[in-house]
Protein backbone atom coordinates (compact mmCIF):
# COMPACT_ATOMS: atom_id res chain seq x y z
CA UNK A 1 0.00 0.00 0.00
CA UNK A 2 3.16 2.57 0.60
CA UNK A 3 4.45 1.86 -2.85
CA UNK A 4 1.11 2.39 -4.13
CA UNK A 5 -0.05 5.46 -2.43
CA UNK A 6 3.44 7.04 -3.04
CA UNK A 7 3.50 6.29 -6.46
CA UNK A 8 -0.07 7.24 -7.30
CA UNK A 9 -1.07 11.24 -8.18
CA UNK A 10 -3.05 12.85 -4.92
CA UNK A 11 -6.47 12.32 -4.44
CA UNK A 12 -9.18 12.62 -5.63
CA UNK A 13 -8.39 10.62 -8.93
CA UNK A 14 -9.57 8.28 -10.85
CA UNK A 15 -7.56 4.91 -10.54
CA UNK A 16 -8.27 1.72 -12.37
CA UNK A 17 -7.14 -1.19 -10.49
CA UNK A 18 -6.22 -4.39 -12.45
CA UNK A 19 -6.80 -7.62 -10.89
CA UNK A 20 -8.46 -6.60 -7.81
CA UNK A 21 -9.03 -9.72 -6.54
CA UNK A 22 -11.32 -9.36 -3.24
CA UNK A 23 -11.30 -5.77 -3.41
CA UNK A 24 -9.02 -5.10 -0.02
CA UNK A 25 -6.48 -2.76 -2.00
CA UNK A 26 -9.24 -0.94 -3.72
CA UNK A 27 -11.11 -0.23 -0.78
CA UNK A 28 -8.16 1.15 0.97
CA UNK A 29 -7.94 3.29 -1.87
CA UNK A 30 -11.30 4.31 -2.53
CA UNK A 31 -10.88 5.31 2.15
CA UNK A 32 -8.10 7.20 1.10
CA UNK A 33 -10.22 9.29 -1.04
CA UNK A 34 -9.81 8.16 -4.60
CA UNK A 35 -12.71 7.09 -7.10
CA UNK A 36 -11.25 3.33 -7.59
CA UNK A 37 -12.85 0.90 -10.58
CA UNK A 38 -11.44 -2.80 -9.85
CA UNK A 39 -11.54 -4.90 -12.28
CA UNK A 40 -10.89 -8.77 -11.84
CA UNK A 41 -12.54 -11.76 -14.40
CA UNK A 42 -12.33 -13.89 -11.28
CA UNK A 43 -13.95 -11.36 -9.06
CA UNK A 44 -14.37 -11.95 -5.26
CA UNK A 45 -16.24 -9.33 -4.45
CA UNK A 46 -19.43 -7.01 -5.55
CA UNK A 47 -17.05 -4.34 -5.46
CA UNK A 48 -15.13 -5.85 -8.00
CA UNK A 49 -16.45 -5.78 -11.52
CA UNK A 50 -15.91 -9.32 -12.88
CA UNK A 51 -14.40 -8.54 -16.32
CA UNK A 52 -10.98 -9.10 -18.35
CA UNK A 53 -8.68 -5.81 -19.19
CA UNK A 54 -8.89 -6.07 -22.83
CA UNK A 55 -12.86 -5.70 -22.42
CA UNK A 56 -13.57 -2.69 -19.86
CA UNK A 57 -15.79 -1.06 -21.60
CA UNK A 58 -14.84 2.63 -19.99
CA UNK A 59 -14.01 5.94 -22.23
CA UNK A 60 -10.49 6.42 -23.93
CA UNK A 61 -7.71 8.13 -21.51
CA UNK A 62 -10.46 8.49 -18.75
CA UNK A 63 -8.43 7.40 -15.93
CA UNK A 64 -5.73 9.37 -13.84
CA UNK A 65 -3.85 5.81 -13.24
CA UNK A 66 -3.85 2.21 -12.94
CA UNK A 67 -2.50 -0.27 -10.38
CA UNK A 68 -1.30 -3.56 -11.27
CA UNK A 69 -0.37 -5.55 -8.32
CA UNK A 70 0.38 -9.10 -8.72
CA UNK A 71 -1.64 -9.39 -11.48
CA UNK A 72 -0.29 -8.68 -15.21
CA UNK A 73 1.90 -12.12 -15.32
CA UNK A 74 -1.64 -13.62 -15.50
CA UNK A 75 -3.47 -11.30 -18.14
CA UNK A 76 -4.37 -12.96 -21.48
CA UNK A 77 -4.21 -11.73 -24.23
CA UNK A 78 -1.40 -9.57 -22.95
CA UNK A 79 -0.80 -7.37 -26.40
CA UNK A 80 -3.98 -6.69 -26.19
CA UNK A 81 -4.70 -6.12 -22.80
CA UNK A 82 -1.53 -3.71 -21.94
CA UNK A 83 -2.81 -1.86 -25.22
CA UNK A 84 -6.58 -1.75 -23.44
CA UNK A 85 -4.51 0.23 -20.34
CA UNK A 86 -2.68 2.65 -22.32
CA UNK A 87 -6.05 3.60 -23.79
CA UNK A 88 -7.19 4.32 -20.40
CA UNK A 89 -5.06 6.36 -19.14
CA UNK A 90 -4.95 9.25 -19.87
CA UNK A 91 -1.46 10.73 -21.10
CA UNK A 92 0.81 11.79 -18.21
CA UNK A 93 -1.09 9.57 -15.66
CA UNK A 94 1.01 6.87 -13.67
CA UNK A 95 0.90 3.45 -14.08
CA UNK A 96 1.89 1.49 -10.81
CA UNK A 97 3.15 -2.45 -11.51
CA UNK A 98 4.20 -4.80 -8.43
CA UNK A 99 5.46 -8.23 -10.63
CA UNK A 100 7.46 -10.78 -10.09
CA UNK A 101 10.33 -11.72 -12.37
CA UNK A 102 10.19 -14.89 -13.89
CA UNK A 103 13.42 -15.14 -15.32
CA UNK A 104 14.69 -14.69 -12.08
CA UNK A 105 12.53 -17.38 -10.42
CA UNK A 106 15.21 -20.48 -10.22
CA UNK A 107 15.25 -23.62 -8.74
CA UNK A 108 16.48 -22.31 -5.58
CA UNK A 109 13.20 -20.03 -5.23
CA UNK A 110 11.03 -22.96 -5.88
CA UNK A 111 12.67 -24.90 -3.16
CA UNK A 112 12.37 -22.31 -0.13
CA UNK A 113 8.64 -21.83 -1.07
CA UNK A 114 8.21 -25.46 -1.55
CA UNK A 115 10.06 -25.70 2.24
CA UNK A 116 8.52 -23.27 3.77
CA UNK A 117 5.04 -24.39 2.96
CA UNK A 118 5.62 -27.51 4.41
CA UNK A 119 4.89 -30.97 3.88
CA UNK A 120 1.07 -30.90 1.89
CA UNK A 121 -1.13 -33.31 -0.23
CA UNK A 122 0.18 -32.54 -4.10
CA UNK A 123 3.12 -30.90 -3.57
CA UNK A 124 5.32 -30.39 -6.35
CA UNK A 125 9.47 -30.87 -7.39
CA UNK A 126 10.94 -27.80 -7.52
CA UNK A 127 11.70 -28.35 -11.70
CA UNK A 128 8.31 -29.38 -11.87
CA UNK A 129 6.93 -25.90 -10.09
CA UNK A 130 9.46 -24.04 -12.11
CA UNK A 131 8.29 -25.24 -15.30
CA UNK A 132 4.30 -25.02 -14.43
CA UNK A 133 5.09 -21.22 -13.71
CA UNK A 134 6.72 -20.94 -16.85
CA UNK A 135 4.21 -22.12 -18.90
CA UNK A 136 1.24 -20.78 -17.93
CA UNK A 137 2.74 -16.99 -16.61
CA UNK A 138 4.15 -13.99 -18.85
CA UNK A 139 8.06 -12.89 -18.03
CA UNK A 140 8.20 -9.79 -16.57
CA UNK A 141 10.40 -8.90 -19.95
CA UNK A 142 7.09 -9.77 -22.37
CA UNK A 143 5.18 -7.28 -19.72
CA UNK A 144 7.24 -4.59 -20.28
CA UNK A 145 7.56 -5.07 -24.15
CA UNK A 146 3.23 -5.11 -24.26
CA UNK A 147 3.72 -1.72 -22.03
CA UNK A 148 6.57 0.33 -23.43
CA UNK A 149 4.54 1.15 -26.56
CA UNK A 150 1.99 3.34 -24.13
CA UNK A 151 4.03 3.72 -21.09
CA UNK A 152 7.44 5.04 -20.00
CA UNK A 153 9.02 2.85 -17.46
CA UNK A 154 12.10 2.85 -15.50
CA UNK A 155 14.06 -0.17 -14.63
CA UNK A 156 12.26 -2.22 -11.97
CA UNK A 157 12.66 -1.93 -8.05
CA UNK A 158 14.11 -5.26 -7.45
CA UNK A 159 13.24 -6.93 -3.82
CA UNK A 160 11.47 -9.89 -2.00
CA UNK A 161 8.51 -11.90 -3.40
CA UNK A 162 7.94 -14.96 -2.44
CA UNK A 163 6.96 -14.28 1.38
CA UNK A 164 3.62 -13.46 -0.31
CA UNK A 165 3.07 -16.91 -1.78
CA UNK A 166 0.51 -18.46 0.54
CA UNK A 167 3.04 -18.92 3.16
CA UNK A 168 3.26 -18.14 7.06
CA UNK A 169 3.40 -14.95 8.11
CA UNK A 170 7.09 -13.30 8.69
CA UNK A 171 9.06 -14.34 5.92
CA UNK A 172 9.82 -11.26 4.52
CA UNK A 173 12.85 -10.50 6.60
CA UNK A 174 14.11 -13.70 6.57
CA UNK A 175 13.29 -13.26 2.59
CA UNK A 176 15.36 -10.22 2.42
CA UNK A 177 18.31 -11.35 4.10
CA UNK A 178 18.63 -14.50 1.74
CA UNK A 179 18.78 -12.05 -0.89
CA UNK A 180 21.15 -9.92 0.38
CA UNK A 181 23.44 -12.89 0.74
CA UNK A 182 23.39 -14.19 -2.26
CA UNK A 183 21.45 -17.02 -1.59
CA UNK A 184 18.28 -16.53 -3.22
CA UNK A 185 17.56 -14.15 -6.13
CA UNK A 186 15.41 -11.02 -5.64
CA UNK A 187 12.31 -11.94 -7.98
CA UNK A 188 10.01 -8.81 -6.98
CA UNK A 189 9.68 -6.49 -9.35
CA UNK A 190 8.09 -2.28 -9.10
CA UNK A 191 7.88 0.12 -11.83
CA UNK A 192 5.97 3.22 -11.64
CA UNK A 193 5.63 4.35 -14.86
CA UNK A 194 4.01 7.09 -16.79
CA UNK A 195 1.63 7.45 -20.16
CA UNK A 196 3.29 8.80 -22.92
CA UNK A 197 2.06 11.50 -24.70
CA UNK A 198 1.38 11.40 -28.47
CA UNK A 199 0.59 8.05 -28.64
CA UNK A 200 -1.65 7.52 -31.90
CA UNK A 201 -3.18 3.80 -31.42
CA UNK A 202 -6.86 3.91 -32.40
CA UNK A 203 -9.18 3.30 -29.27
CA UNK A 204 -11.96 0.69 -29.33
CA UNK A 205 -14.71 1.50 -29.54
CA UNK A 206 -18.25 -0.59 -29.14
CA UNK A 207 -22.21 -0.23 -30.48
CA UNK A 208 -23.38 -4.01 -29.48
CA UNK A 209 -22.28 -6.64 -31.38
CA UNK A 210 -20.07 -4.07 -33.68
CA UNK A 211 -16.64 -3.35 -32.85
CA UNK A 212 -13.70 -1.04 -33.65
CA UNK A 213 -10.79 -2.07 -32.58
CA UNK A 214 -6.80 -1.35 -33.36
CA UNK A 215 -5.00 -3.73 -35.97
CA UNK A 216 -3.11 -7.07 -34.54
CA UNK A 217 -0.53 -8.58 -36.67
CA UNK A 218 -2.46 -11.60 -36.34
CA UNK A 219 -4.98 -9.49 -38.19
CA UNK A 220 -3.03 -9.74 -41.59
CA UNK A 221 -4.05 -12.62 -42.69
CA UNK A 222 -7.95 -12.26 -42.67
CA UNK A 223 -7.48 -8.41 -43.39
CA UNK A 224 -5.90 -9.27 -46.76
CA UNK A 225 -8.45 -12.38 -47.84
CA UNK A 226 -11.79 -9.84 -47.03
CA UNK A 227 -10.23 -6.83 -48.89
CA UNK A 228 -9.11 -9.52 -51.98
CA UNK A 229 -12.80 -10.45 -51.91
CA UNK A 230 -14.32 -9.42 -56.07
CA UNK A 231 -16.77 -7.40 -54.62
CA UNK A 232 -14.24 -4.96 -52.17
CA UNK A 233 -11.50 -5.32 -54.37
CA UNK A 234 -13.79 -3.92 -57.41
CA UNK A 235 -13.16 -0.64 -55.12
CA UNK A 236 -10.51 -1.02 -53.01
CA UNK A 237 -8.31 -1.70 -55.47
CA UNK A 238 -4.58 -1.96 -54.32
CA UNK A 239 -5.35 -4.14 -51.02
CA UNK A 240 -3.28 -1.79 -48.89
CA UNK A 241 -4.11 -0.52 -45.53
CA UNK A 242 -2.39 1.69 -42.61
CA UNK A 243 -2.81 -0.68 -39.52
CA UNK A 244 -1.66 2.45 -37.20
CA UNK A 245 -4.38 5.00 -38.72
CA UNK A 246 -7.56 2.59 -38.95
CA UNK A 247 -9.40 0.30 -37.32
CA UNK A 248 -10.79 -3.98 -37.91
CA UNK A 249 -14.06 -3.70 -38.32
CA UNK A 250 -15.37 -6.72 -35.61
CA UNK A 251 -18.90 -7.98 -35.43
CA UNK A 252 -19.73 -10.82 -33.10
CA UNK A 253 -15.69 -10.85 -32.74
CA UNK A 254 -15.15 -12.00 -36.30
CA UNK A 255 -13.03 -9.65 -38.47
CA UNK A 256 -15.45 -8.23 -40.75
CA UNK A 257 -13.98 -4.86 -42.71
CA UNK A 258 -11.30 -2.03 -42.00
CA UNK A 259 -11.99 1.70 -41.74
CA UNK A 260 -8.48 3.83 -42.77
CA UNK A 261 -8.75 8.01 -41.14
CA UNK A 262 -6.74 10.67 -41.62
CA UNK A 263 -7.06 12.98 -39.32
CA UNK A 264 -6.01 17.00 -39.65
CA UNK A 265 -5.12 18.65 -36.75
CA UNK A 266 -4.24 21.90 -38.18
CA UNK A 267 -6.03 24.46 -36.50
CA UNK A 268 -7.30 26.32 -39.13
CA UNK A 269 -8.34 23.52 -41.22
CA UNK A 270 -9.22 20.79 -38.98
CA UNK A 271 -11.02 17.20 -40.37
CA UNK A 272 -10.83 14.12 -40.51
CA UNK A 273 -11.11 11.87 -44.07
CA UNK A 274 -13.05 8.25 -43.66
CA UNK A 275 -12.71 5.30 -45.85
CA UNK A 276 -14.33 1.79 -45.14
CA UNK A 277 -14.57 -1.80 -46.87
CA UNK A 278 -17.20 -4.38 -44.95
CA UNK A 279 -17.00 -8.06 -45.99
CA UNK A 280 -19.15 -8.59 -49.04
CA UNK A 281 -21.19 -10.50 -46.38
CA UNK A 282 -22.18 -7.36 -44.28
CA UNK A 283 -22.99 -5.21 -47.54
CA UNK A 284 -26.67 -3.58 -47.45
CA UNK A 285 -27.57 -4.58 -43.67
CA UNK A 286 -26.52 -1.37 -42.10
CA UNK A 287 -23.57 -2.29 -41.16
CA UNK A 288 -21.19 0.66 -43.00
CA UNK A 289 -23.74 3.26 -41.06
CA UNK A 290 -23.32 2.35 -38.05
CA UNK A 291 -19.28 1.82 -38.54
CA UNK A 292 -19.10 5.31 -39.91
CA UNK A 293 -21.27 6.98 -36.94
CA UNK A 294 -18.89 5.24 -34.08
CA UNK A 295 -15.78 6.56 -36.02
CA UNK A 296 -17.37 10.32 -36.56
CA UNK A 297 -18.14 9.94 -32.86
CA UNK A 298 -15.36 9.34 -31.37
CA UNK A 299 -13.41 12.34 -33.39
CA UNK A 300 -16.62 14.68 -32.99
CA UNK A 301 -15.70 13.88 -29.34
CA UNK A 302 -12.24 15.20 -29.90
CA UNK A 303 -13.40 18.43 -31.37
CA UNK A 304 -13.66 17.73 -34.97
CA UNK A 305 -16.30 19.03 -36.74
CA UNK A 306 -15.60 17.92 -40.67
CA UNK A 307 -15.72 15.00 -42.30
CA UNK A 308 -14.80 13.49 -45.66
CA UNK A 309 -15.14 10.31 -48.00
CA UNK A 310 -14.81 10.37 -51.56
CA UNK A 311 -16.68 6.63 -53.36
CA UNK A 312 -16.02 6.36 -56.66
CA UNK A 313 -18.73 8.18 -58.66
CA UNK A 314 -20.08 4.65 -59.42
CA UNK A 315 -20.26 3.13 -56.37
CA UNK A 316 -23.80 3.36 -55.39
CA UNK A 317 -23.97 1.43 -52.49
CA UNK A 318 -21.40 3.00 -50.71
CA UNK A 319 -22.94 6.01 -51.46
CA UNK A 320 -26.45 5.17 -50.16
CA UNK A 321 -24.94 3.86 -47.17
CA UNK A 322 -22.68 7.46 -46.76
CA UNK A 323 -25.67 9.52 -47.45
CA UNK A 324 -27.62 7.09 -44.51
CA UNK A 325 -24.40 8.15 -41.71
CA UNK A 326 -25.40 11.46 -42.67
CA UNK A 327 -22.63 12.72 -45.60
CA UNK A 328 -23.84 15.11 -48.49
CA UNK A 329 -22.23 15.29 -52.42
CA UNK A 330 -20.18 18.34 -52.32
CA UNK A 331 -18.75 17.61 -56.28
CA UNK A 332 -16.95 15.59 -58.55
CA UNK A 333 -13.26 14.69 -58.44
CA UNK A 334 -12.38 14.32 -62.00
CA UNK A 335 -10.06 11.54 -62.91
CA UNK A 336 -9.71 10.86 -59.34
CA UNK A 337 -8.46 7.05 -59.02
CA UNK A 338 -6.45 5.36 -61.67
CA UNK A 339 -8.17 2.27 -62.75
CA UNK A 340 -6.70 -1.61 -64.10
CA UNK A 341 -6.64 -0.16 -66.94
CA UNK A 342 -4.65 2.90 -67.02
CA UNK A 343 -7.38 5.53 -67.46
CA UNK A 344 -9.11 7.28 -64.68
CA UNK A 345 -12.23 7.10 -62.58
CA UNK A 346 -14.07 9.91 -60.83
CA UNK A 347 -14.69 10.16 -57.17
CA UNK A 348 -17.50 11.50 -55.21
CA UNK A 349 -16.28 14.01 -52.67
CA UNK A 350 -19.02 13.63 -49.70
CA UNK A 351 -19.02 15.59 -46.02
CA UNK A 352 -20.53 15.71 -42.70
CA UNK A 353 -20.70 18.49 -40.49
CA UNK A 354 -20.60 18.21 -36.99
CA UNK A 355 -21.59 21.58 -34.74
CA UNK A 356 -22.28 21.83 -31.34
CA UNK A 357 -23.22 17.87 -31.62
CA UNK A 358 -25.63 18.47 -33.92
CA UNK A 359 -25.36 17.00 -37.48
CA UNK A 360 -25.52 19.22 -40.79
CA UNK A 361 -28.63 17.91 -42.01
CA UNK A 362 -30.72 17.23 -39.34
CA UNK A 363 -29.77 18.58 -35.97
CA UNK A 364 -30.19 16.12 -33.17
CA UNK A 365 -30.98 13.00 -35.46
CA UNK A 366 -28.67 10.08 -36.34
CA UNK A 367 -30.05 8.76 -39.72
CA UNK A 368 -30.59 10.79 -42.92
CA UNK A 369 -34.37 10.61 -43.60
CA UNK A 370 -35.49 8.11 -46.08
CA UNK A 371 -32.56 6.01 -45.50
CA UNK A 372 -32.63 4.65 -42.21
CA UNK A 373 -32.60 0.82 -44.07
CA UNK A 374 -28.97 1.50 -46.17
């Protein structure tokens, strides 16, 4: 709790904590005056809200810190996850970690915990312990790597650990001198780390069953099969995509389009330019309005108030659906897009204004009338 409290910003503040487990640290917390949300799928507690990292559903950069004691080595997916905190916080909050370091967990370590718990039904070899923990925990080194991307951190605190392994009370100082000579190593690990600023990941973002979320590598593969599909390639032609300015396009979980942005933060000419495929599957159920309106969302939320996409000039679905998020024809880009061919096709320049909330053509309404259905 001293590490915690000293690392954390004053109160009040808004702290998620990550694997809460019964609740007793957030509590403390939440006494001490801060507004705490623990999280743990394996809740023990009605404090605790019984849900993995990678799926709190709470707004991007909308909390002052996070504590994770005891608790990453176990998180799964862990890219994903440690990407789910930097969202969170907000840039410049702290991030407070209390790990152990598996690579420094030897057979010696295994032993003293396996002789200071005593003789007990199951009990394990030390190799055998040693190589359960290693297959089913994250090294503190995969930890950082998932957490550098969002976070700065400075090299870990090193100092006693295994005292707090189910075993009786007043080991720490006997811990702590073992380390000191030499005779076991120091597996605790504490970072308190900070968000970076500038960081340009695309946030998730959720309506039901429909989900934007930031590329994976493992994404690749199904990215490049939907956009090769005849009916996205006939107008996305050259397949490519920028996995750090987009989002997959998720539905039920199951990749199911990309949306590319580009967004201009000039002050004088601020916008942001939209581009979407949906899996040939999706195509006339609604699905590219309802993409469109979480992405113009989330920027109107940001201050944006201008919009652009640009279908070819033949592409009438597309430009059903765009009129149905709201968008309007502003003119014709002539010879726009080179096709197969060699020639030219023409584009459709389309925006959406955004003021005060409100939407240019109907203030206070979400679907363009007559085309709530596209």
């Amino acid at each position: 709790m001293t590490f915690v409290r000293a690392a954390l910003p004053p109160a009040p503040a808004r702290v998620l904590e990550v694997g809460a487990g019964t609740g007793e640290l957030a509590g403390a917390l939440t006494d001490a005056g801060y507004e705490v949300v623990a999280i743990d799928p394996a809740a023990q507690s009605p404090a605790v809200r019984a849900v993995s990292l990678h799926e709190v559903d709470e707004p991007y950069a909308s909390f002052d810190a996070a504590v994770a004691v005891v608790s990453l080595h176990h998180v799964e997916p862990l890219g994903e996850s440690c990407r789910r905190l930097g969202e969170l916080v907000r840039p410049g909050g702290a991030l407070v970690v209390d790990e152990l370091d598996l690579e420094r967990f030897d057979e010696r370590a295994a032993q003293w915990v396996i002789d200071q718990r005593g003789p007990r039904e199951g009990s394990s070899e030390a190799q055998e312990m040693l190589a359960g923990l290693r297959e089913h925990l994250h090294p503190l080194g995969s930890i950082h790597d998932a957490l550098e991307e969002w976070f700065l951190l400075p090299e870990p605190v090193r100092g006693p650990y295994l005292y707090r392994w189910e075993l009786p009370p007043g080991l720490r100082d006997v811990e702590e001198q073992l380390i000191a000579d030499g005779r076991l190593p120091a597996i605790g690990a504490r970072m308190a780390g900070t968000r970076r600023d500038g960081v340009t990941r695309s946030p998730r973002l959720r309506d039901g069953e429909l989900e934007l979320r930031p590329f994976e590598p493992s994404d690749a593969e199904a990215l490049e099969a939907l956009l090769a599909e005849p009916e996205v390639t006939r107008w996305w032609q050259d397949g490519d995509y920028e996995r750090d300015t987009g989002w997959v396009v998720a539905v039920h979980g199951d990749l199911a389009g990309w949306v590319q942005y580009e967004e201009e933060r000039y002050d004088w000419y601020p916008s942001v330019a939209l581009d979407i495929a949906l899996t040939t599957a999706l195509h006339g159920r609604g699905y590219g309005r309802r993409v469109l309106r979480l992405a113009i969302e989330h920027f109107a939320a940001k201050g944006h108030h201008r919009f652009t996409i640009d279908p070819r000039v033949d592409n009438e679905r597309a430009i059903r659906s765009y009129a149905a998020a709201g968008f309007k024809p502003v003119g014709v880009l002539r010879a726009y897009e080179r096709n197969p061919d060699g020639g030219w096709n023409d584009g459709l320049l389309m925006d959406l204004i955004v003021i005060d909330g409100m939407w240019s053509w109907a203030p206070g309404s979400r679907a363009a009338p007559g085309l709530e259905g596209a």
